[in-house]
PDB file of N, CA and C in Angstrom:
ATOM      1  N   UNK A   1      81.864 -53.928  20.786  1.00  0.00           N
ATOM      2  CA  UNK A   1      80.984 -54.459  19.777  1.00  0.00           C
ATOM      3  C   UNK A   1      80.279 -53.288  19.095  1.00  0.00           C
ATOM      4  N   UNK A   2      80.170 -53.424  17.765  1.00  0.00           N
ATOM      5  CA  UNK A   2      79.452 -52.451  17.096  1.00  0.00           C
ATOM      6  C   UNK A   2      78.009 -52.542  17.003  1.00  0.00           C
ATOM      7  N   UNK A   3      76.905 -52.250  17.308  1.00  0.00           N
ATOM      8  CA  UNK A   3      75.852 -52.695  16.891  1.00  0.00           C
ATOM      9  C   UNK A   3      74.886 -51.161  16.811  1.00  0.00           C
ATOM     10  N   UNK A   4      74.356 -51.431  15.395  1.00  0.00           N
ATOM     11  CA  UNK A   4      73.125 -50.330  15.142  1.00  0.00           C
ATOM     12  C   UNK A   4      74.133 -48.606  14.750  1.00  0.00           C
ATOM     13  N   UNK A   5      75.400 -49.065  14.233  1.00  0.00           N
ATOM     14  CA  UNK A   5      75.743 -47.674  14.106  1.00  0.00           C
ATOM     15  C   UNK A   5      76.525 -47.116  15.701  1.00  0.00           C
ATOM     16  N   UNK A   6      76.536 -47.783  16.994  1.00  0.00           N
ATOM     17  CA  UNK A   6      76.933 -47.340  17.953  1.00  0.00           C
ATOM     18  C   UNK A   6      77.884 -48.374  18.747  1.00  0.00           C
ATOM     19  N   UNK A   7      78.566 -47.629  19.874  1.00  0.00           N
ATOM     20  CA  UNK A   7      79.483 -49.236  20.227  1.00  0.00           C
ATOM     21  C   UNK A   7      78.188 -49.531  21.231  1.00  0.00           C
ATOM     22  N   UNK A   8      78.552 -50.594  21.614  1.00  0.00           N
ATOM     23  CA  UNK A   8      77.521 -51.136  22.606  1.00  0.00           C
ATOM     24  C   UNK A   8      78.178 -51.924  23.786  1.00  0.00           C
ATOM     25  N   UNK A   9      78.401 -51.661  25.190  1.00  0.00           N
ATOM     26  CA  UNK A   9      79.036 -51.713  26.209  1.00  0.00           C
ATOM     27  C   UNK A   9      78.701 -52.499  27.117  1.00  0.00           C
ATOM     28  N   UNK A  10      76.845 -53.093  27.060  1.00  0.00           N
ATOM     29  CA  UNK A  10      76.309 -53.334  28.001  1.00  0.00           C
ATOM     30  C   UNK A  10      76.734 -54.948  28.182  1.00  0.00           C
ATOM     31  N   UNK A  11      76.075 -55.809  29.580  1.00  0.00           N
ATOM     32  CA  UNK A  11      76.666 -56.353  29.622  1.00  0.00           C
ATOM     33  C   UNK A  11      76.087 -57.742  29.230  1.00  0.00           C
ATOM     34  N   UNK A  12      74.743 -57.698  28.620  1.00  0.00           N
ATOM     35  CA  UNK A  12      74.110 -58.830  28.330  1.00  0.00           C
ATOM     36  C   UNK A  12      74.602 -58.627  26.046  1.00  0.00           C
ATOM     37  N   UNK A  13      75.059 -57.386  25.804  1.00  0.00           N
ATOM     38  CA  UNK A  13      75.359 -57.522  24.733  1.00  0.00           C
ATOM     39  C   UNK A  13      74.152 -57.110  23.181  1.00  0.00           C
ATOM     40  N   UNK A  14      73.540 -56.301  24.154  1.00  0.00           N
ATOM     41  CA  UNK A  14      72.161 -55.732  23.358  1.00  0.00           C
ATOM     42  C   UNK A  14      72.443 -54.606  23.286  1.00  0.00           C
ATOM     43  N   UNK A  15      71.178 -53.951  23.260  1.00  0.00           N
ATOM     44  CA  UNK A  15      70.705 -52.270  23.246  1.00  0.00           C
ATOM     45  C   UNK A  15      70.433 -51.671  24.627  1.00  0.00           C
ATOM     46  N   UNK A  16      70.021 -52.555  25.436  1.00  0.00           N
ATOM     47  CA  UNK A  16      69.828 -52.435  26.597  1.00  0.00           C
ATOM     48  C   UNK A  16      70.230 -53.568  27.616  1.00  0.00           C
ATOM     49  N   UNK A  17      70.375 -53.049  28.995  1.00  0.00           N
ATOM     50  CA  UNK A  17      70.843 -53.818  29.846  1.00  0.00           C
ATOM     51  C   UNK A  17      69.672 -54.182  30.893  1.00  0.00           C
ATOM     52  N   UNK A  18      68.882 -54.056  30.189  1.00  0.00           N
ATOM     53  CA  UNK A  18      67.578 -54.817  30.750  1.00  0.00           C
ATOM     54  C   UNK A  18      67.018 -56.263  31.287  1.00  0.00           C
ATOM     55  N   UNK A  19      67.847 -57.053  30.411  1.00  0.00           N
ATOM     56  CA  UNK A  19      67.712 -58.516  30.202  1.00  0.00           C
ATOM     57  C   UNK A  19      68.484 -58.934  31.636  1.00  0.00           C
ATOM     58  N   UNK A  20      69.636 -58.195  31.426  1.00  0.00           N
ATOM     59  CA  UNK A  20      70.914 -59.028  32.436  1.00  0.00           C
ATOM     60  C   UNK A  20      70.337 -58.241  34.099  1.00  0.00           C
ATOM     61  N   UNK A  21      69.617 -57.314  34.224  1.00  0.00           N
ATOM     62  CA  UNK A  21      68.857 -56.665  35.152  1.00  0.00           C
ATOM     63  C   UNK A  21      67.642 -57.539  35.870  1.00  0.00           C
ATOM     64  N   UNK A  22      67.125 -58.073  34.910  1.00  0.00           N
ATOM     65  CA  UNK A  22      65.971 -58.446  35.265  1.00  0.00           C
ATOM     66  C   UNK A  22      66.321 -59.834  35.823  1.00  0.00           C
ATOM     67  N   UNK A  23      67.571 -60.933  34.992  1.00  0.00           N
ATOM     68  CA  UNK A  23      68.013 -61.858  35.589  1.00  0.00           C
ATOM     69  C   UNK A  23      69.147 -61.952  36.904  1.00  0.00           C
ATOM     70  N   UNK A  24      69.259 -61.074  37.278  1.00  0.00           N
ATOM     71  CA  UNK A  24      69.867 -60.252  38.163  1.00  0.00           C
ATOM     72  C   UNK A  24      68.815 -60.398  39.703  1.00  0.00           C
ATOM     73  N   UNK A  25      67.064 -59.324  39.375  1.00  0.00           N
ATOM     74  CA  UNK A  25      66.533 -59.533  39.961  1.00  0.00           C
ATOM     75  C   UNK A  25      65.934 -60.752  40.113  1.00  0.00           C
ATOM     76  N   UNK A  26      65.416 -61.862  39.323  1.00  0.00           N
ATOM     77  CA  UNK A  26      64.808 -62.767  39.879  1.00  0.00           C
ATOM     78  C   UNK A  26      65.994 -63.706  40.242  1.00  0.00           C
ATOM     79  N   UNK A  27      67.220 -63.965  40.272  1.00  0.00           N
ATOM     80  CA  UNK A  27      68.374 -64.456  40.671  1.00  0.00           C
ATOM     81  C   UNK A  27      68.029 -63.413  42.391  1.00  0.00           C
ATOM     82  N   UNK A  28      67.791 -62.869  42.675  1.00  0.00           N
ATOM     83  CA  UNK A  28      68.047 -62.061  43.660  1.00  0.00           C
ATOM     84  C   UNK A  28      66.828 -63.173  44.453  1.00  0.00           C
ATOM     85  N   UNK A  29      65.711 -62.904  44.092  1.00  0.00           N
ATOM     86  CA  UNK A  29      64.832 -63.327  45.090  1.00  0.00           C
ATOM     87  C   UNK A  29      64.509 -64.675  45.147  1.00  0.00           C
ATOM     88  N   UNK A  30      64.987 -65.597  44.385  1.00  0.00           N
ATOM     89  CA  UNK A  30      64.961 -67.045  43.911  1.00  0.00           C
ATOM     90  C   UNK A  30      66.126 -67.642  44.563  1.00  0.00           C
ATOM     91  N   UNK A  31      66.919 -67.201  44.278  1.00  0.00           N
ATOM     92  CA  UNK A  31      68.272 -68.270  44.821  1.00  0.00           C
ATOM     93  C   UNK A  31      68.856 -69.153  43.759  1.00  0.00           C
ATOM     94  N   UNK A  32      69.808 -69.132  44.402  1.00  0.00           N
ATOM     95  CA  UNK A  32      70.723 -70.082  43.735  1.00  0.00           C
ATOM     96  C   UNK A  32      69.914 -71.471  43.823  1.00  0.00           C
ATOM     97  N   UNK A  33      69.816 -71.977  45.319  1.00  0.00           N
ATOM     98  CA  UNK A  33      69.217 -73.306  45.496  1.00  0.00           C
ATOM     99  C   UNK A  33      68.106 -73.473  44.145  1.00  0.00           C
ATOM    100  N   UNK A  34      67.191 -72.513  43.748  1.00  0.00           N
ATOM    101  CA  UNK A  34      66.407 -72.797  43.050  1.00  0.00           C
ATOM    102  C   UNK A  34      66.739 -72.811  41.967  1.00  0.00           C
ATOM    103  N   UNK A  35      67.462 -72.175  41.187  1.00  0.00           N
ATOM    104  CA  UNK A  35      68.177 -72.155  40.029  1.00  0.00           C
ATOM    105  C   UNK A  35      68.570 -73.601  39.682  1.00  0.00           C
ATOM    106  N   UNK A  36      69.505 -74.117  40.514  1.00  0.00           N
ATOM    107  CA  UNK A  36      69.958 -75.130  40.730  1.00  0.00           C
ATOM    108  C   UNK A  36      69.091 -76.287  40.204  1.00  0.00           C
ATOM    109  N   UNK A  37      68.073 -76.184  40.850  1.00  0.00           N
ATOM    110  CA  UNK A  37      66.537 -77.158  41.022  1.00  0.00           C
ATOM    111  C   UNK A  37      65.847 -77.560  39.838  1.00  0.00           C
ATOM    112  N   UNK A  38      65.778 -76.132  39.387  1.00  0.00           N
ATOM    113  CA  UNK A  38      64.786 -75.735  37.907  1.00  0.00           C
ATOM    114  C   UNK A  38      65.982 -76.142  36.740  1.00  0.00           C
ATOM    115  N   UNK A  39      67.009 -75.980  36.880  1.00  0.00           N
ATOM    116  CA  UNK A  39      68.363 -76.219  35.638  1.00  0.00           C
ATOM    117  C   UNK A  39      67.541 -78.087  35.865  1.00  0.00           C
ATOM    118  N   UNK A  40      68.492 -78.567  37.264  1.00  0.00           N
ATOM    119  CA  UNK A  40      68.493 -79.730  36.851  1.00  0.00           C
ATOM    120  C   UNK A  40      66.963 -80.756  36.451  1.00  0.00           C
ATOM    121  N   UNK A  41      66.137 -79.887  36.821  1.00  0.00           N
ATOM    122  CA  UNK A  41      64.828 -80.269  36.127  1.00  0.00           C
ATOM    123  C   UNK A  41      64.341 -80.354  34.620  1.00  0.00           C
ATOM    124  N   UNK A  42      65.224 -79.113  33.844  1.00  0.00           N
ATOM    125  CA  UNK A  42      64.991 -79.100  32.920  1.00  0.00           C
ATOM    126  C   UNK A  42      65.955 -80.131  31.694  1.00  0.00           C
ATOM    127  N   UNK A  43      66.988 -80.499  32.807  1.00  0.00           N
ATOM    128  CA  UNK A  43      67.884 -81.851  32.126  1.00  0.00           C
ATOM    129  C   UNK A  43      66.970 -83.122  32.116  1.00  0.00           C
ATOM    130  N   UNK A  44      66.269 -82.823  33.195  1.00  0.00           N
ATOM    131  CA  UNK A  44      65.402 -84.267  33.455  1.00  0.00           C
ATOM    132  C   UNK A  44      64.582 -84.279  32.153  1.00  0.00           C
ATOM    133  N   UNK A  45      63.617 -83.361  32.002  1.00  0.00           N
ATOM    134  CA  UNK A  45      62.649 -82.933  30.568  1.00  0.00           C
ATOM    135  C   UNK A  45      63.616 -83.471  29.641  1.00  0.00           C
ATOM    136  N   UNK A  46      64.890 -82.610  29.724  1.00  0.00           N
ATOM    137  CA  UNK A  46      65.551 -82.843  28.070  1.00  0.00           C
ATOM    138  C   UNK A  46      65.997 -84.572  27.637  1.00  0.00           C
ATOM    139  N   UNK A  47      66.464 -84.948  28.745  1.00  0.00           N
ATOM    140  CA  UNK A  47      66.364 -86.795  28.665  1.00  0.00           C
ATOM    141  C   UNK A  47      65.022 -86.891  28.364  1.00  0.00           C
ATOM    142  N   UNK A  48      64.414 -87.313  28.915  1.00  0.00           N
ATOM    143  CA  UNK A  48      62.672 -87.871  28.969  1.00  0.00           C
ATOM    144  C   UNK A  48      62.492 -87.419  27.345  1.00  0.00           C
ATOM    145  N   UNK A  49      62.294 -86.331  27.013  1.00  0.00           N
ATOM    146  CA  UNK A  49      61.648 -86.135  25.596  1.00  0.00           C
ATOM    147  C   UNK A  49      62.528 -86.890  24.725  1.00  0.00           C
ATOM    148  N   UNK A  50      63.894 -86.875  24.779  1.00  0.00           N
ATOM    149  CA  UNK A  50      65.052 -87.653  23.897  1.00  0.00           C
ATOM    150  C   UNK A  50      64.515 -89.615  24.056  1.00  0.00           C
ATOM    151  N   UNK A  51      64.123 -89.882  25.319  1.00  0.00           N
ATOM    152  CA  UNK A  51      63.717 -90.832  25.132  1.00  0.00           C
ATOM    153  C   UNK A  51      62.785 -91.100  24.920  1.00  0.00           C
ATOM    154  N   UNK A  52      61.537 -90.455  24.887  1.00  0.00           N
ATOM    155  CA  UNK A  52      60.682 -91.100  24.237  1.00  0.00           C
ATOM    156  C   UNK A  52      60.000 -90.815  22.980  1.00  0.00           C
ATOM    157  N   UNK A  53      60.958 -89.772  22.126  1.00  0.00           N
ATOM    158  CA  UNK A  53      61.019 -89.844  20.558  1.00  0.00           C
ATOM    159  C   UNK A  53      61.902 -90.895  20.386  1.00  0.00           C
ATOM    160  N   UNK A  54      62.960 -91.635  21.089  1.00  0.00           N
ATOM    161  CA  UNK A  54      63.141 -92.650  20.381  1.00  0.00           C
ATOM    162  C   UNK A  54      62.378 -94.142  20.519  1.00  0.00           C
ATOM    163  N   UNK A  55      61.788 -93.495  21.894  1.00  0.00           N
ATOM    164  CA  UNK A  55      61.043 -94.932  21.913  1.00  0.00           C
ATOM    165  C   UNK A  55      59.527 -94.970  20.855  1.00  0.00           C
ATOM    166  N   UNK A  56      59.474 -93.696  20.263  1.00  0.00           N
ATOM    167  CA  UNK A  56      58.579 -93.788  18.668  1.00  0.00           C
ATOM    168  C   UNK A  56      59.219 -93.596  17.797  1.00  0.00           C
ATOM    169  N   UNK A  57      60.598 -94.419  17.363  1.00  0.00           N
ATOM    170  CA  UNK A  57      61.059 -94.164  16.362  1.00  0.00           C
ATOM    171  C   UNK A  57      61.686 -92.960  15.323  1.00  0.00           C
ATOM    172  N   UNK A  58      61.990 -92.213  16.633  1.00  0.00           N
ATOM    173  CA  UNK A  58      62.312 -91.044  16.138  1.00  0.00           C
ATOM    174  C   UNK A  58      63.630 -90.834  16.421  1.00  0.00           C
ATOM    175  N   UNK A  59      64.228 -91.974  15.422  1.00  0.00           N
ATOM    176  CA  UNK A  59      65.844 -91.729  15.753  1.00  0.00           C
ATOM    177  C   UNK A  59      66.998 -90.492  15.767  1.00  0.00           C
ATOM    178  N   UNK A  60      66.631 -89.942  14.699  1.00  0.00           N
ATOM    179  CA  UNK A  60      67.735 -88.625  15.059  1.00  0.00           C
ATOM    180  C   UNK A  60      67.146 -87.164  15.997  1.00  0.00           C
ATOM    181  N   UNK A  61      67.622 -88.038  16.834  1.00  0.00           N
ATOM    182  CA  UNK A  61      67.615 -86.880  18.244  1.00  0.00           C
ATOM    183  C   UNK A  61      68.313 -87.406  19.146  1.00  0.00           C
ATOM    184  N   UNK A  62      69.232 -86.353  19.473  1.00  0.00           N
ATOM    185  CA  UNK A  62      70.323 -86.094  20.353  1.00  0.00           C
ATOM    186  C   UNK A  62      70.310 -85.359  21.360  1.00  0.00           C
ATOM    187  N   UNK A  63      70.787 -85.910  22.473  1.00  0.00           N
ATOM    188  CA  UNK A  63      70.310 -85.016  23.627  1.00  0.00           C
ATOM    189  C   UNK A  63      71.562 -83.820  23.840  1.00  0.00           C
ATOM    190  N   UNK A  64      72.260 -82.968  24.138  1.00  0.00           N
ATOM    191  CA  UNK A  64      73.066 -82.455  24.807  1.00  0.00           C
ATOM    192  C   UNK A  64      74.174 -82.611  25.841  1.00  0.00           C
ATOM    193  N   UNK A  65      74.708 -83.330  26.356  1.00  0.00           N
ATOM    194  CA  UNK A  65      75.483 -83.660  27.518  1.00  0.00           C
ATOM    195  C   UNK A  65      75.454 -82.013  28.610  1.00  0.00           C
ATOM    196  N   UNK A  66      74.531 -82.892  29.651  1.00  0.00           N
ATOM    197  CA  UNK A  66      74.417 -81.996  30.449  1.00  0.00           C
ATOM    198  C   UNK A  66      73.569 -80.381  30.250  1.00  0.00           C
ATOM    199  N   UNK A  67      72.683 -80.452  29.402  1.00  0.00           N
ATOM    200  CA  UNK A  67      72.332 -79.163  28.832  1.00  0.00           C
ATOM    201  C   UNK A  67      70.412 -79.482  28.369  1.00  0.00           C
ATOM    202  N   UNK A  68      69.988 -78.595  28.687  1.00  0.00           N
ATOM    203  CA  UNK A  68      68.294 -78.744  28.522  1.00  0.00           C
ATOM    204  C   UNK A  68      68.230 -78.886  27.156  1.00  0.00           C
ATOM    205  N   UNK A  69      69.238 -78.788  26.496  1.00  0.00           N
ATOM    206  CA  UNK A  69      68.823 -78.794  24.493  1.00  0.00           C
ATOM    207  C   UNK A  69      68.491 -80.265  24.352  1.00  0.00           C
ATOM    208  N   UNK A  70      68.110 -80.764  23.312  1.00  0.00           N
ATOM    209  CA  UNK A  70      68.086 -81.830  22.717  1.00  0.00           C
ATOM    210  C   UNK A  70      67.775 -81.013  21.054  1.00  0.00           C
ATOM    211  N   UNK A  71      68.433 -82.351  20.115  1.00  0.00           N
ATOM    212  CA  UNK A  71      68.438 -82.038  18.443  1.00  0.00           C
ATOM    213  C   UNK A  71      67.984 -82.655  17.838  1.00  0.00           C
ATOM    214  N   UNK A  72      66.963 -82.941  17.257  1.00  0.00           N
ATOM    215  CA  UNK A  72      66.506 -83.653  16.403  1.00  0.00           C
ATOM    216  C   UNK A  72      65.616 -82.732  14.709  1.00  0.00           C
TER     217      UNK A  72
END
């Protein structure tokens, strides 16, 4: 990848490999189990808010299949 005039190698795809380091470390001391926990928590959020903009009439919003996004 070219970026800024230089190739760029790293592995999160920036300037630095800082990002993918740091998720690296708190992946280190967290766990998987928790990862796990907090993902599927944040599916729970992403339903819940999808439903209850529609339960105020806030029809265009779409949740994601399987994914913390929702679109509206």
């Amino acid at each position: 990848m070219l970026y800024v005039g230089t190739h760029d190698t790293t592995i999160s795809g920036s300037r630095n490999d800082f990002l993918a380091l740091n998720l690296w470390y708190v992946f280190q001391k967290k766990g998987a189990k928790v990862f796990k926990e907090e993902g599927k928590q944040c599916i729970k959020n992403a339903t819940y808010l999808t439903q209850k903009l529609k339960e105020n009439e806030a029809s265009q919003c779409w949740p994601f299949s399987k994914s913390n996004h929702c679109s509206f």
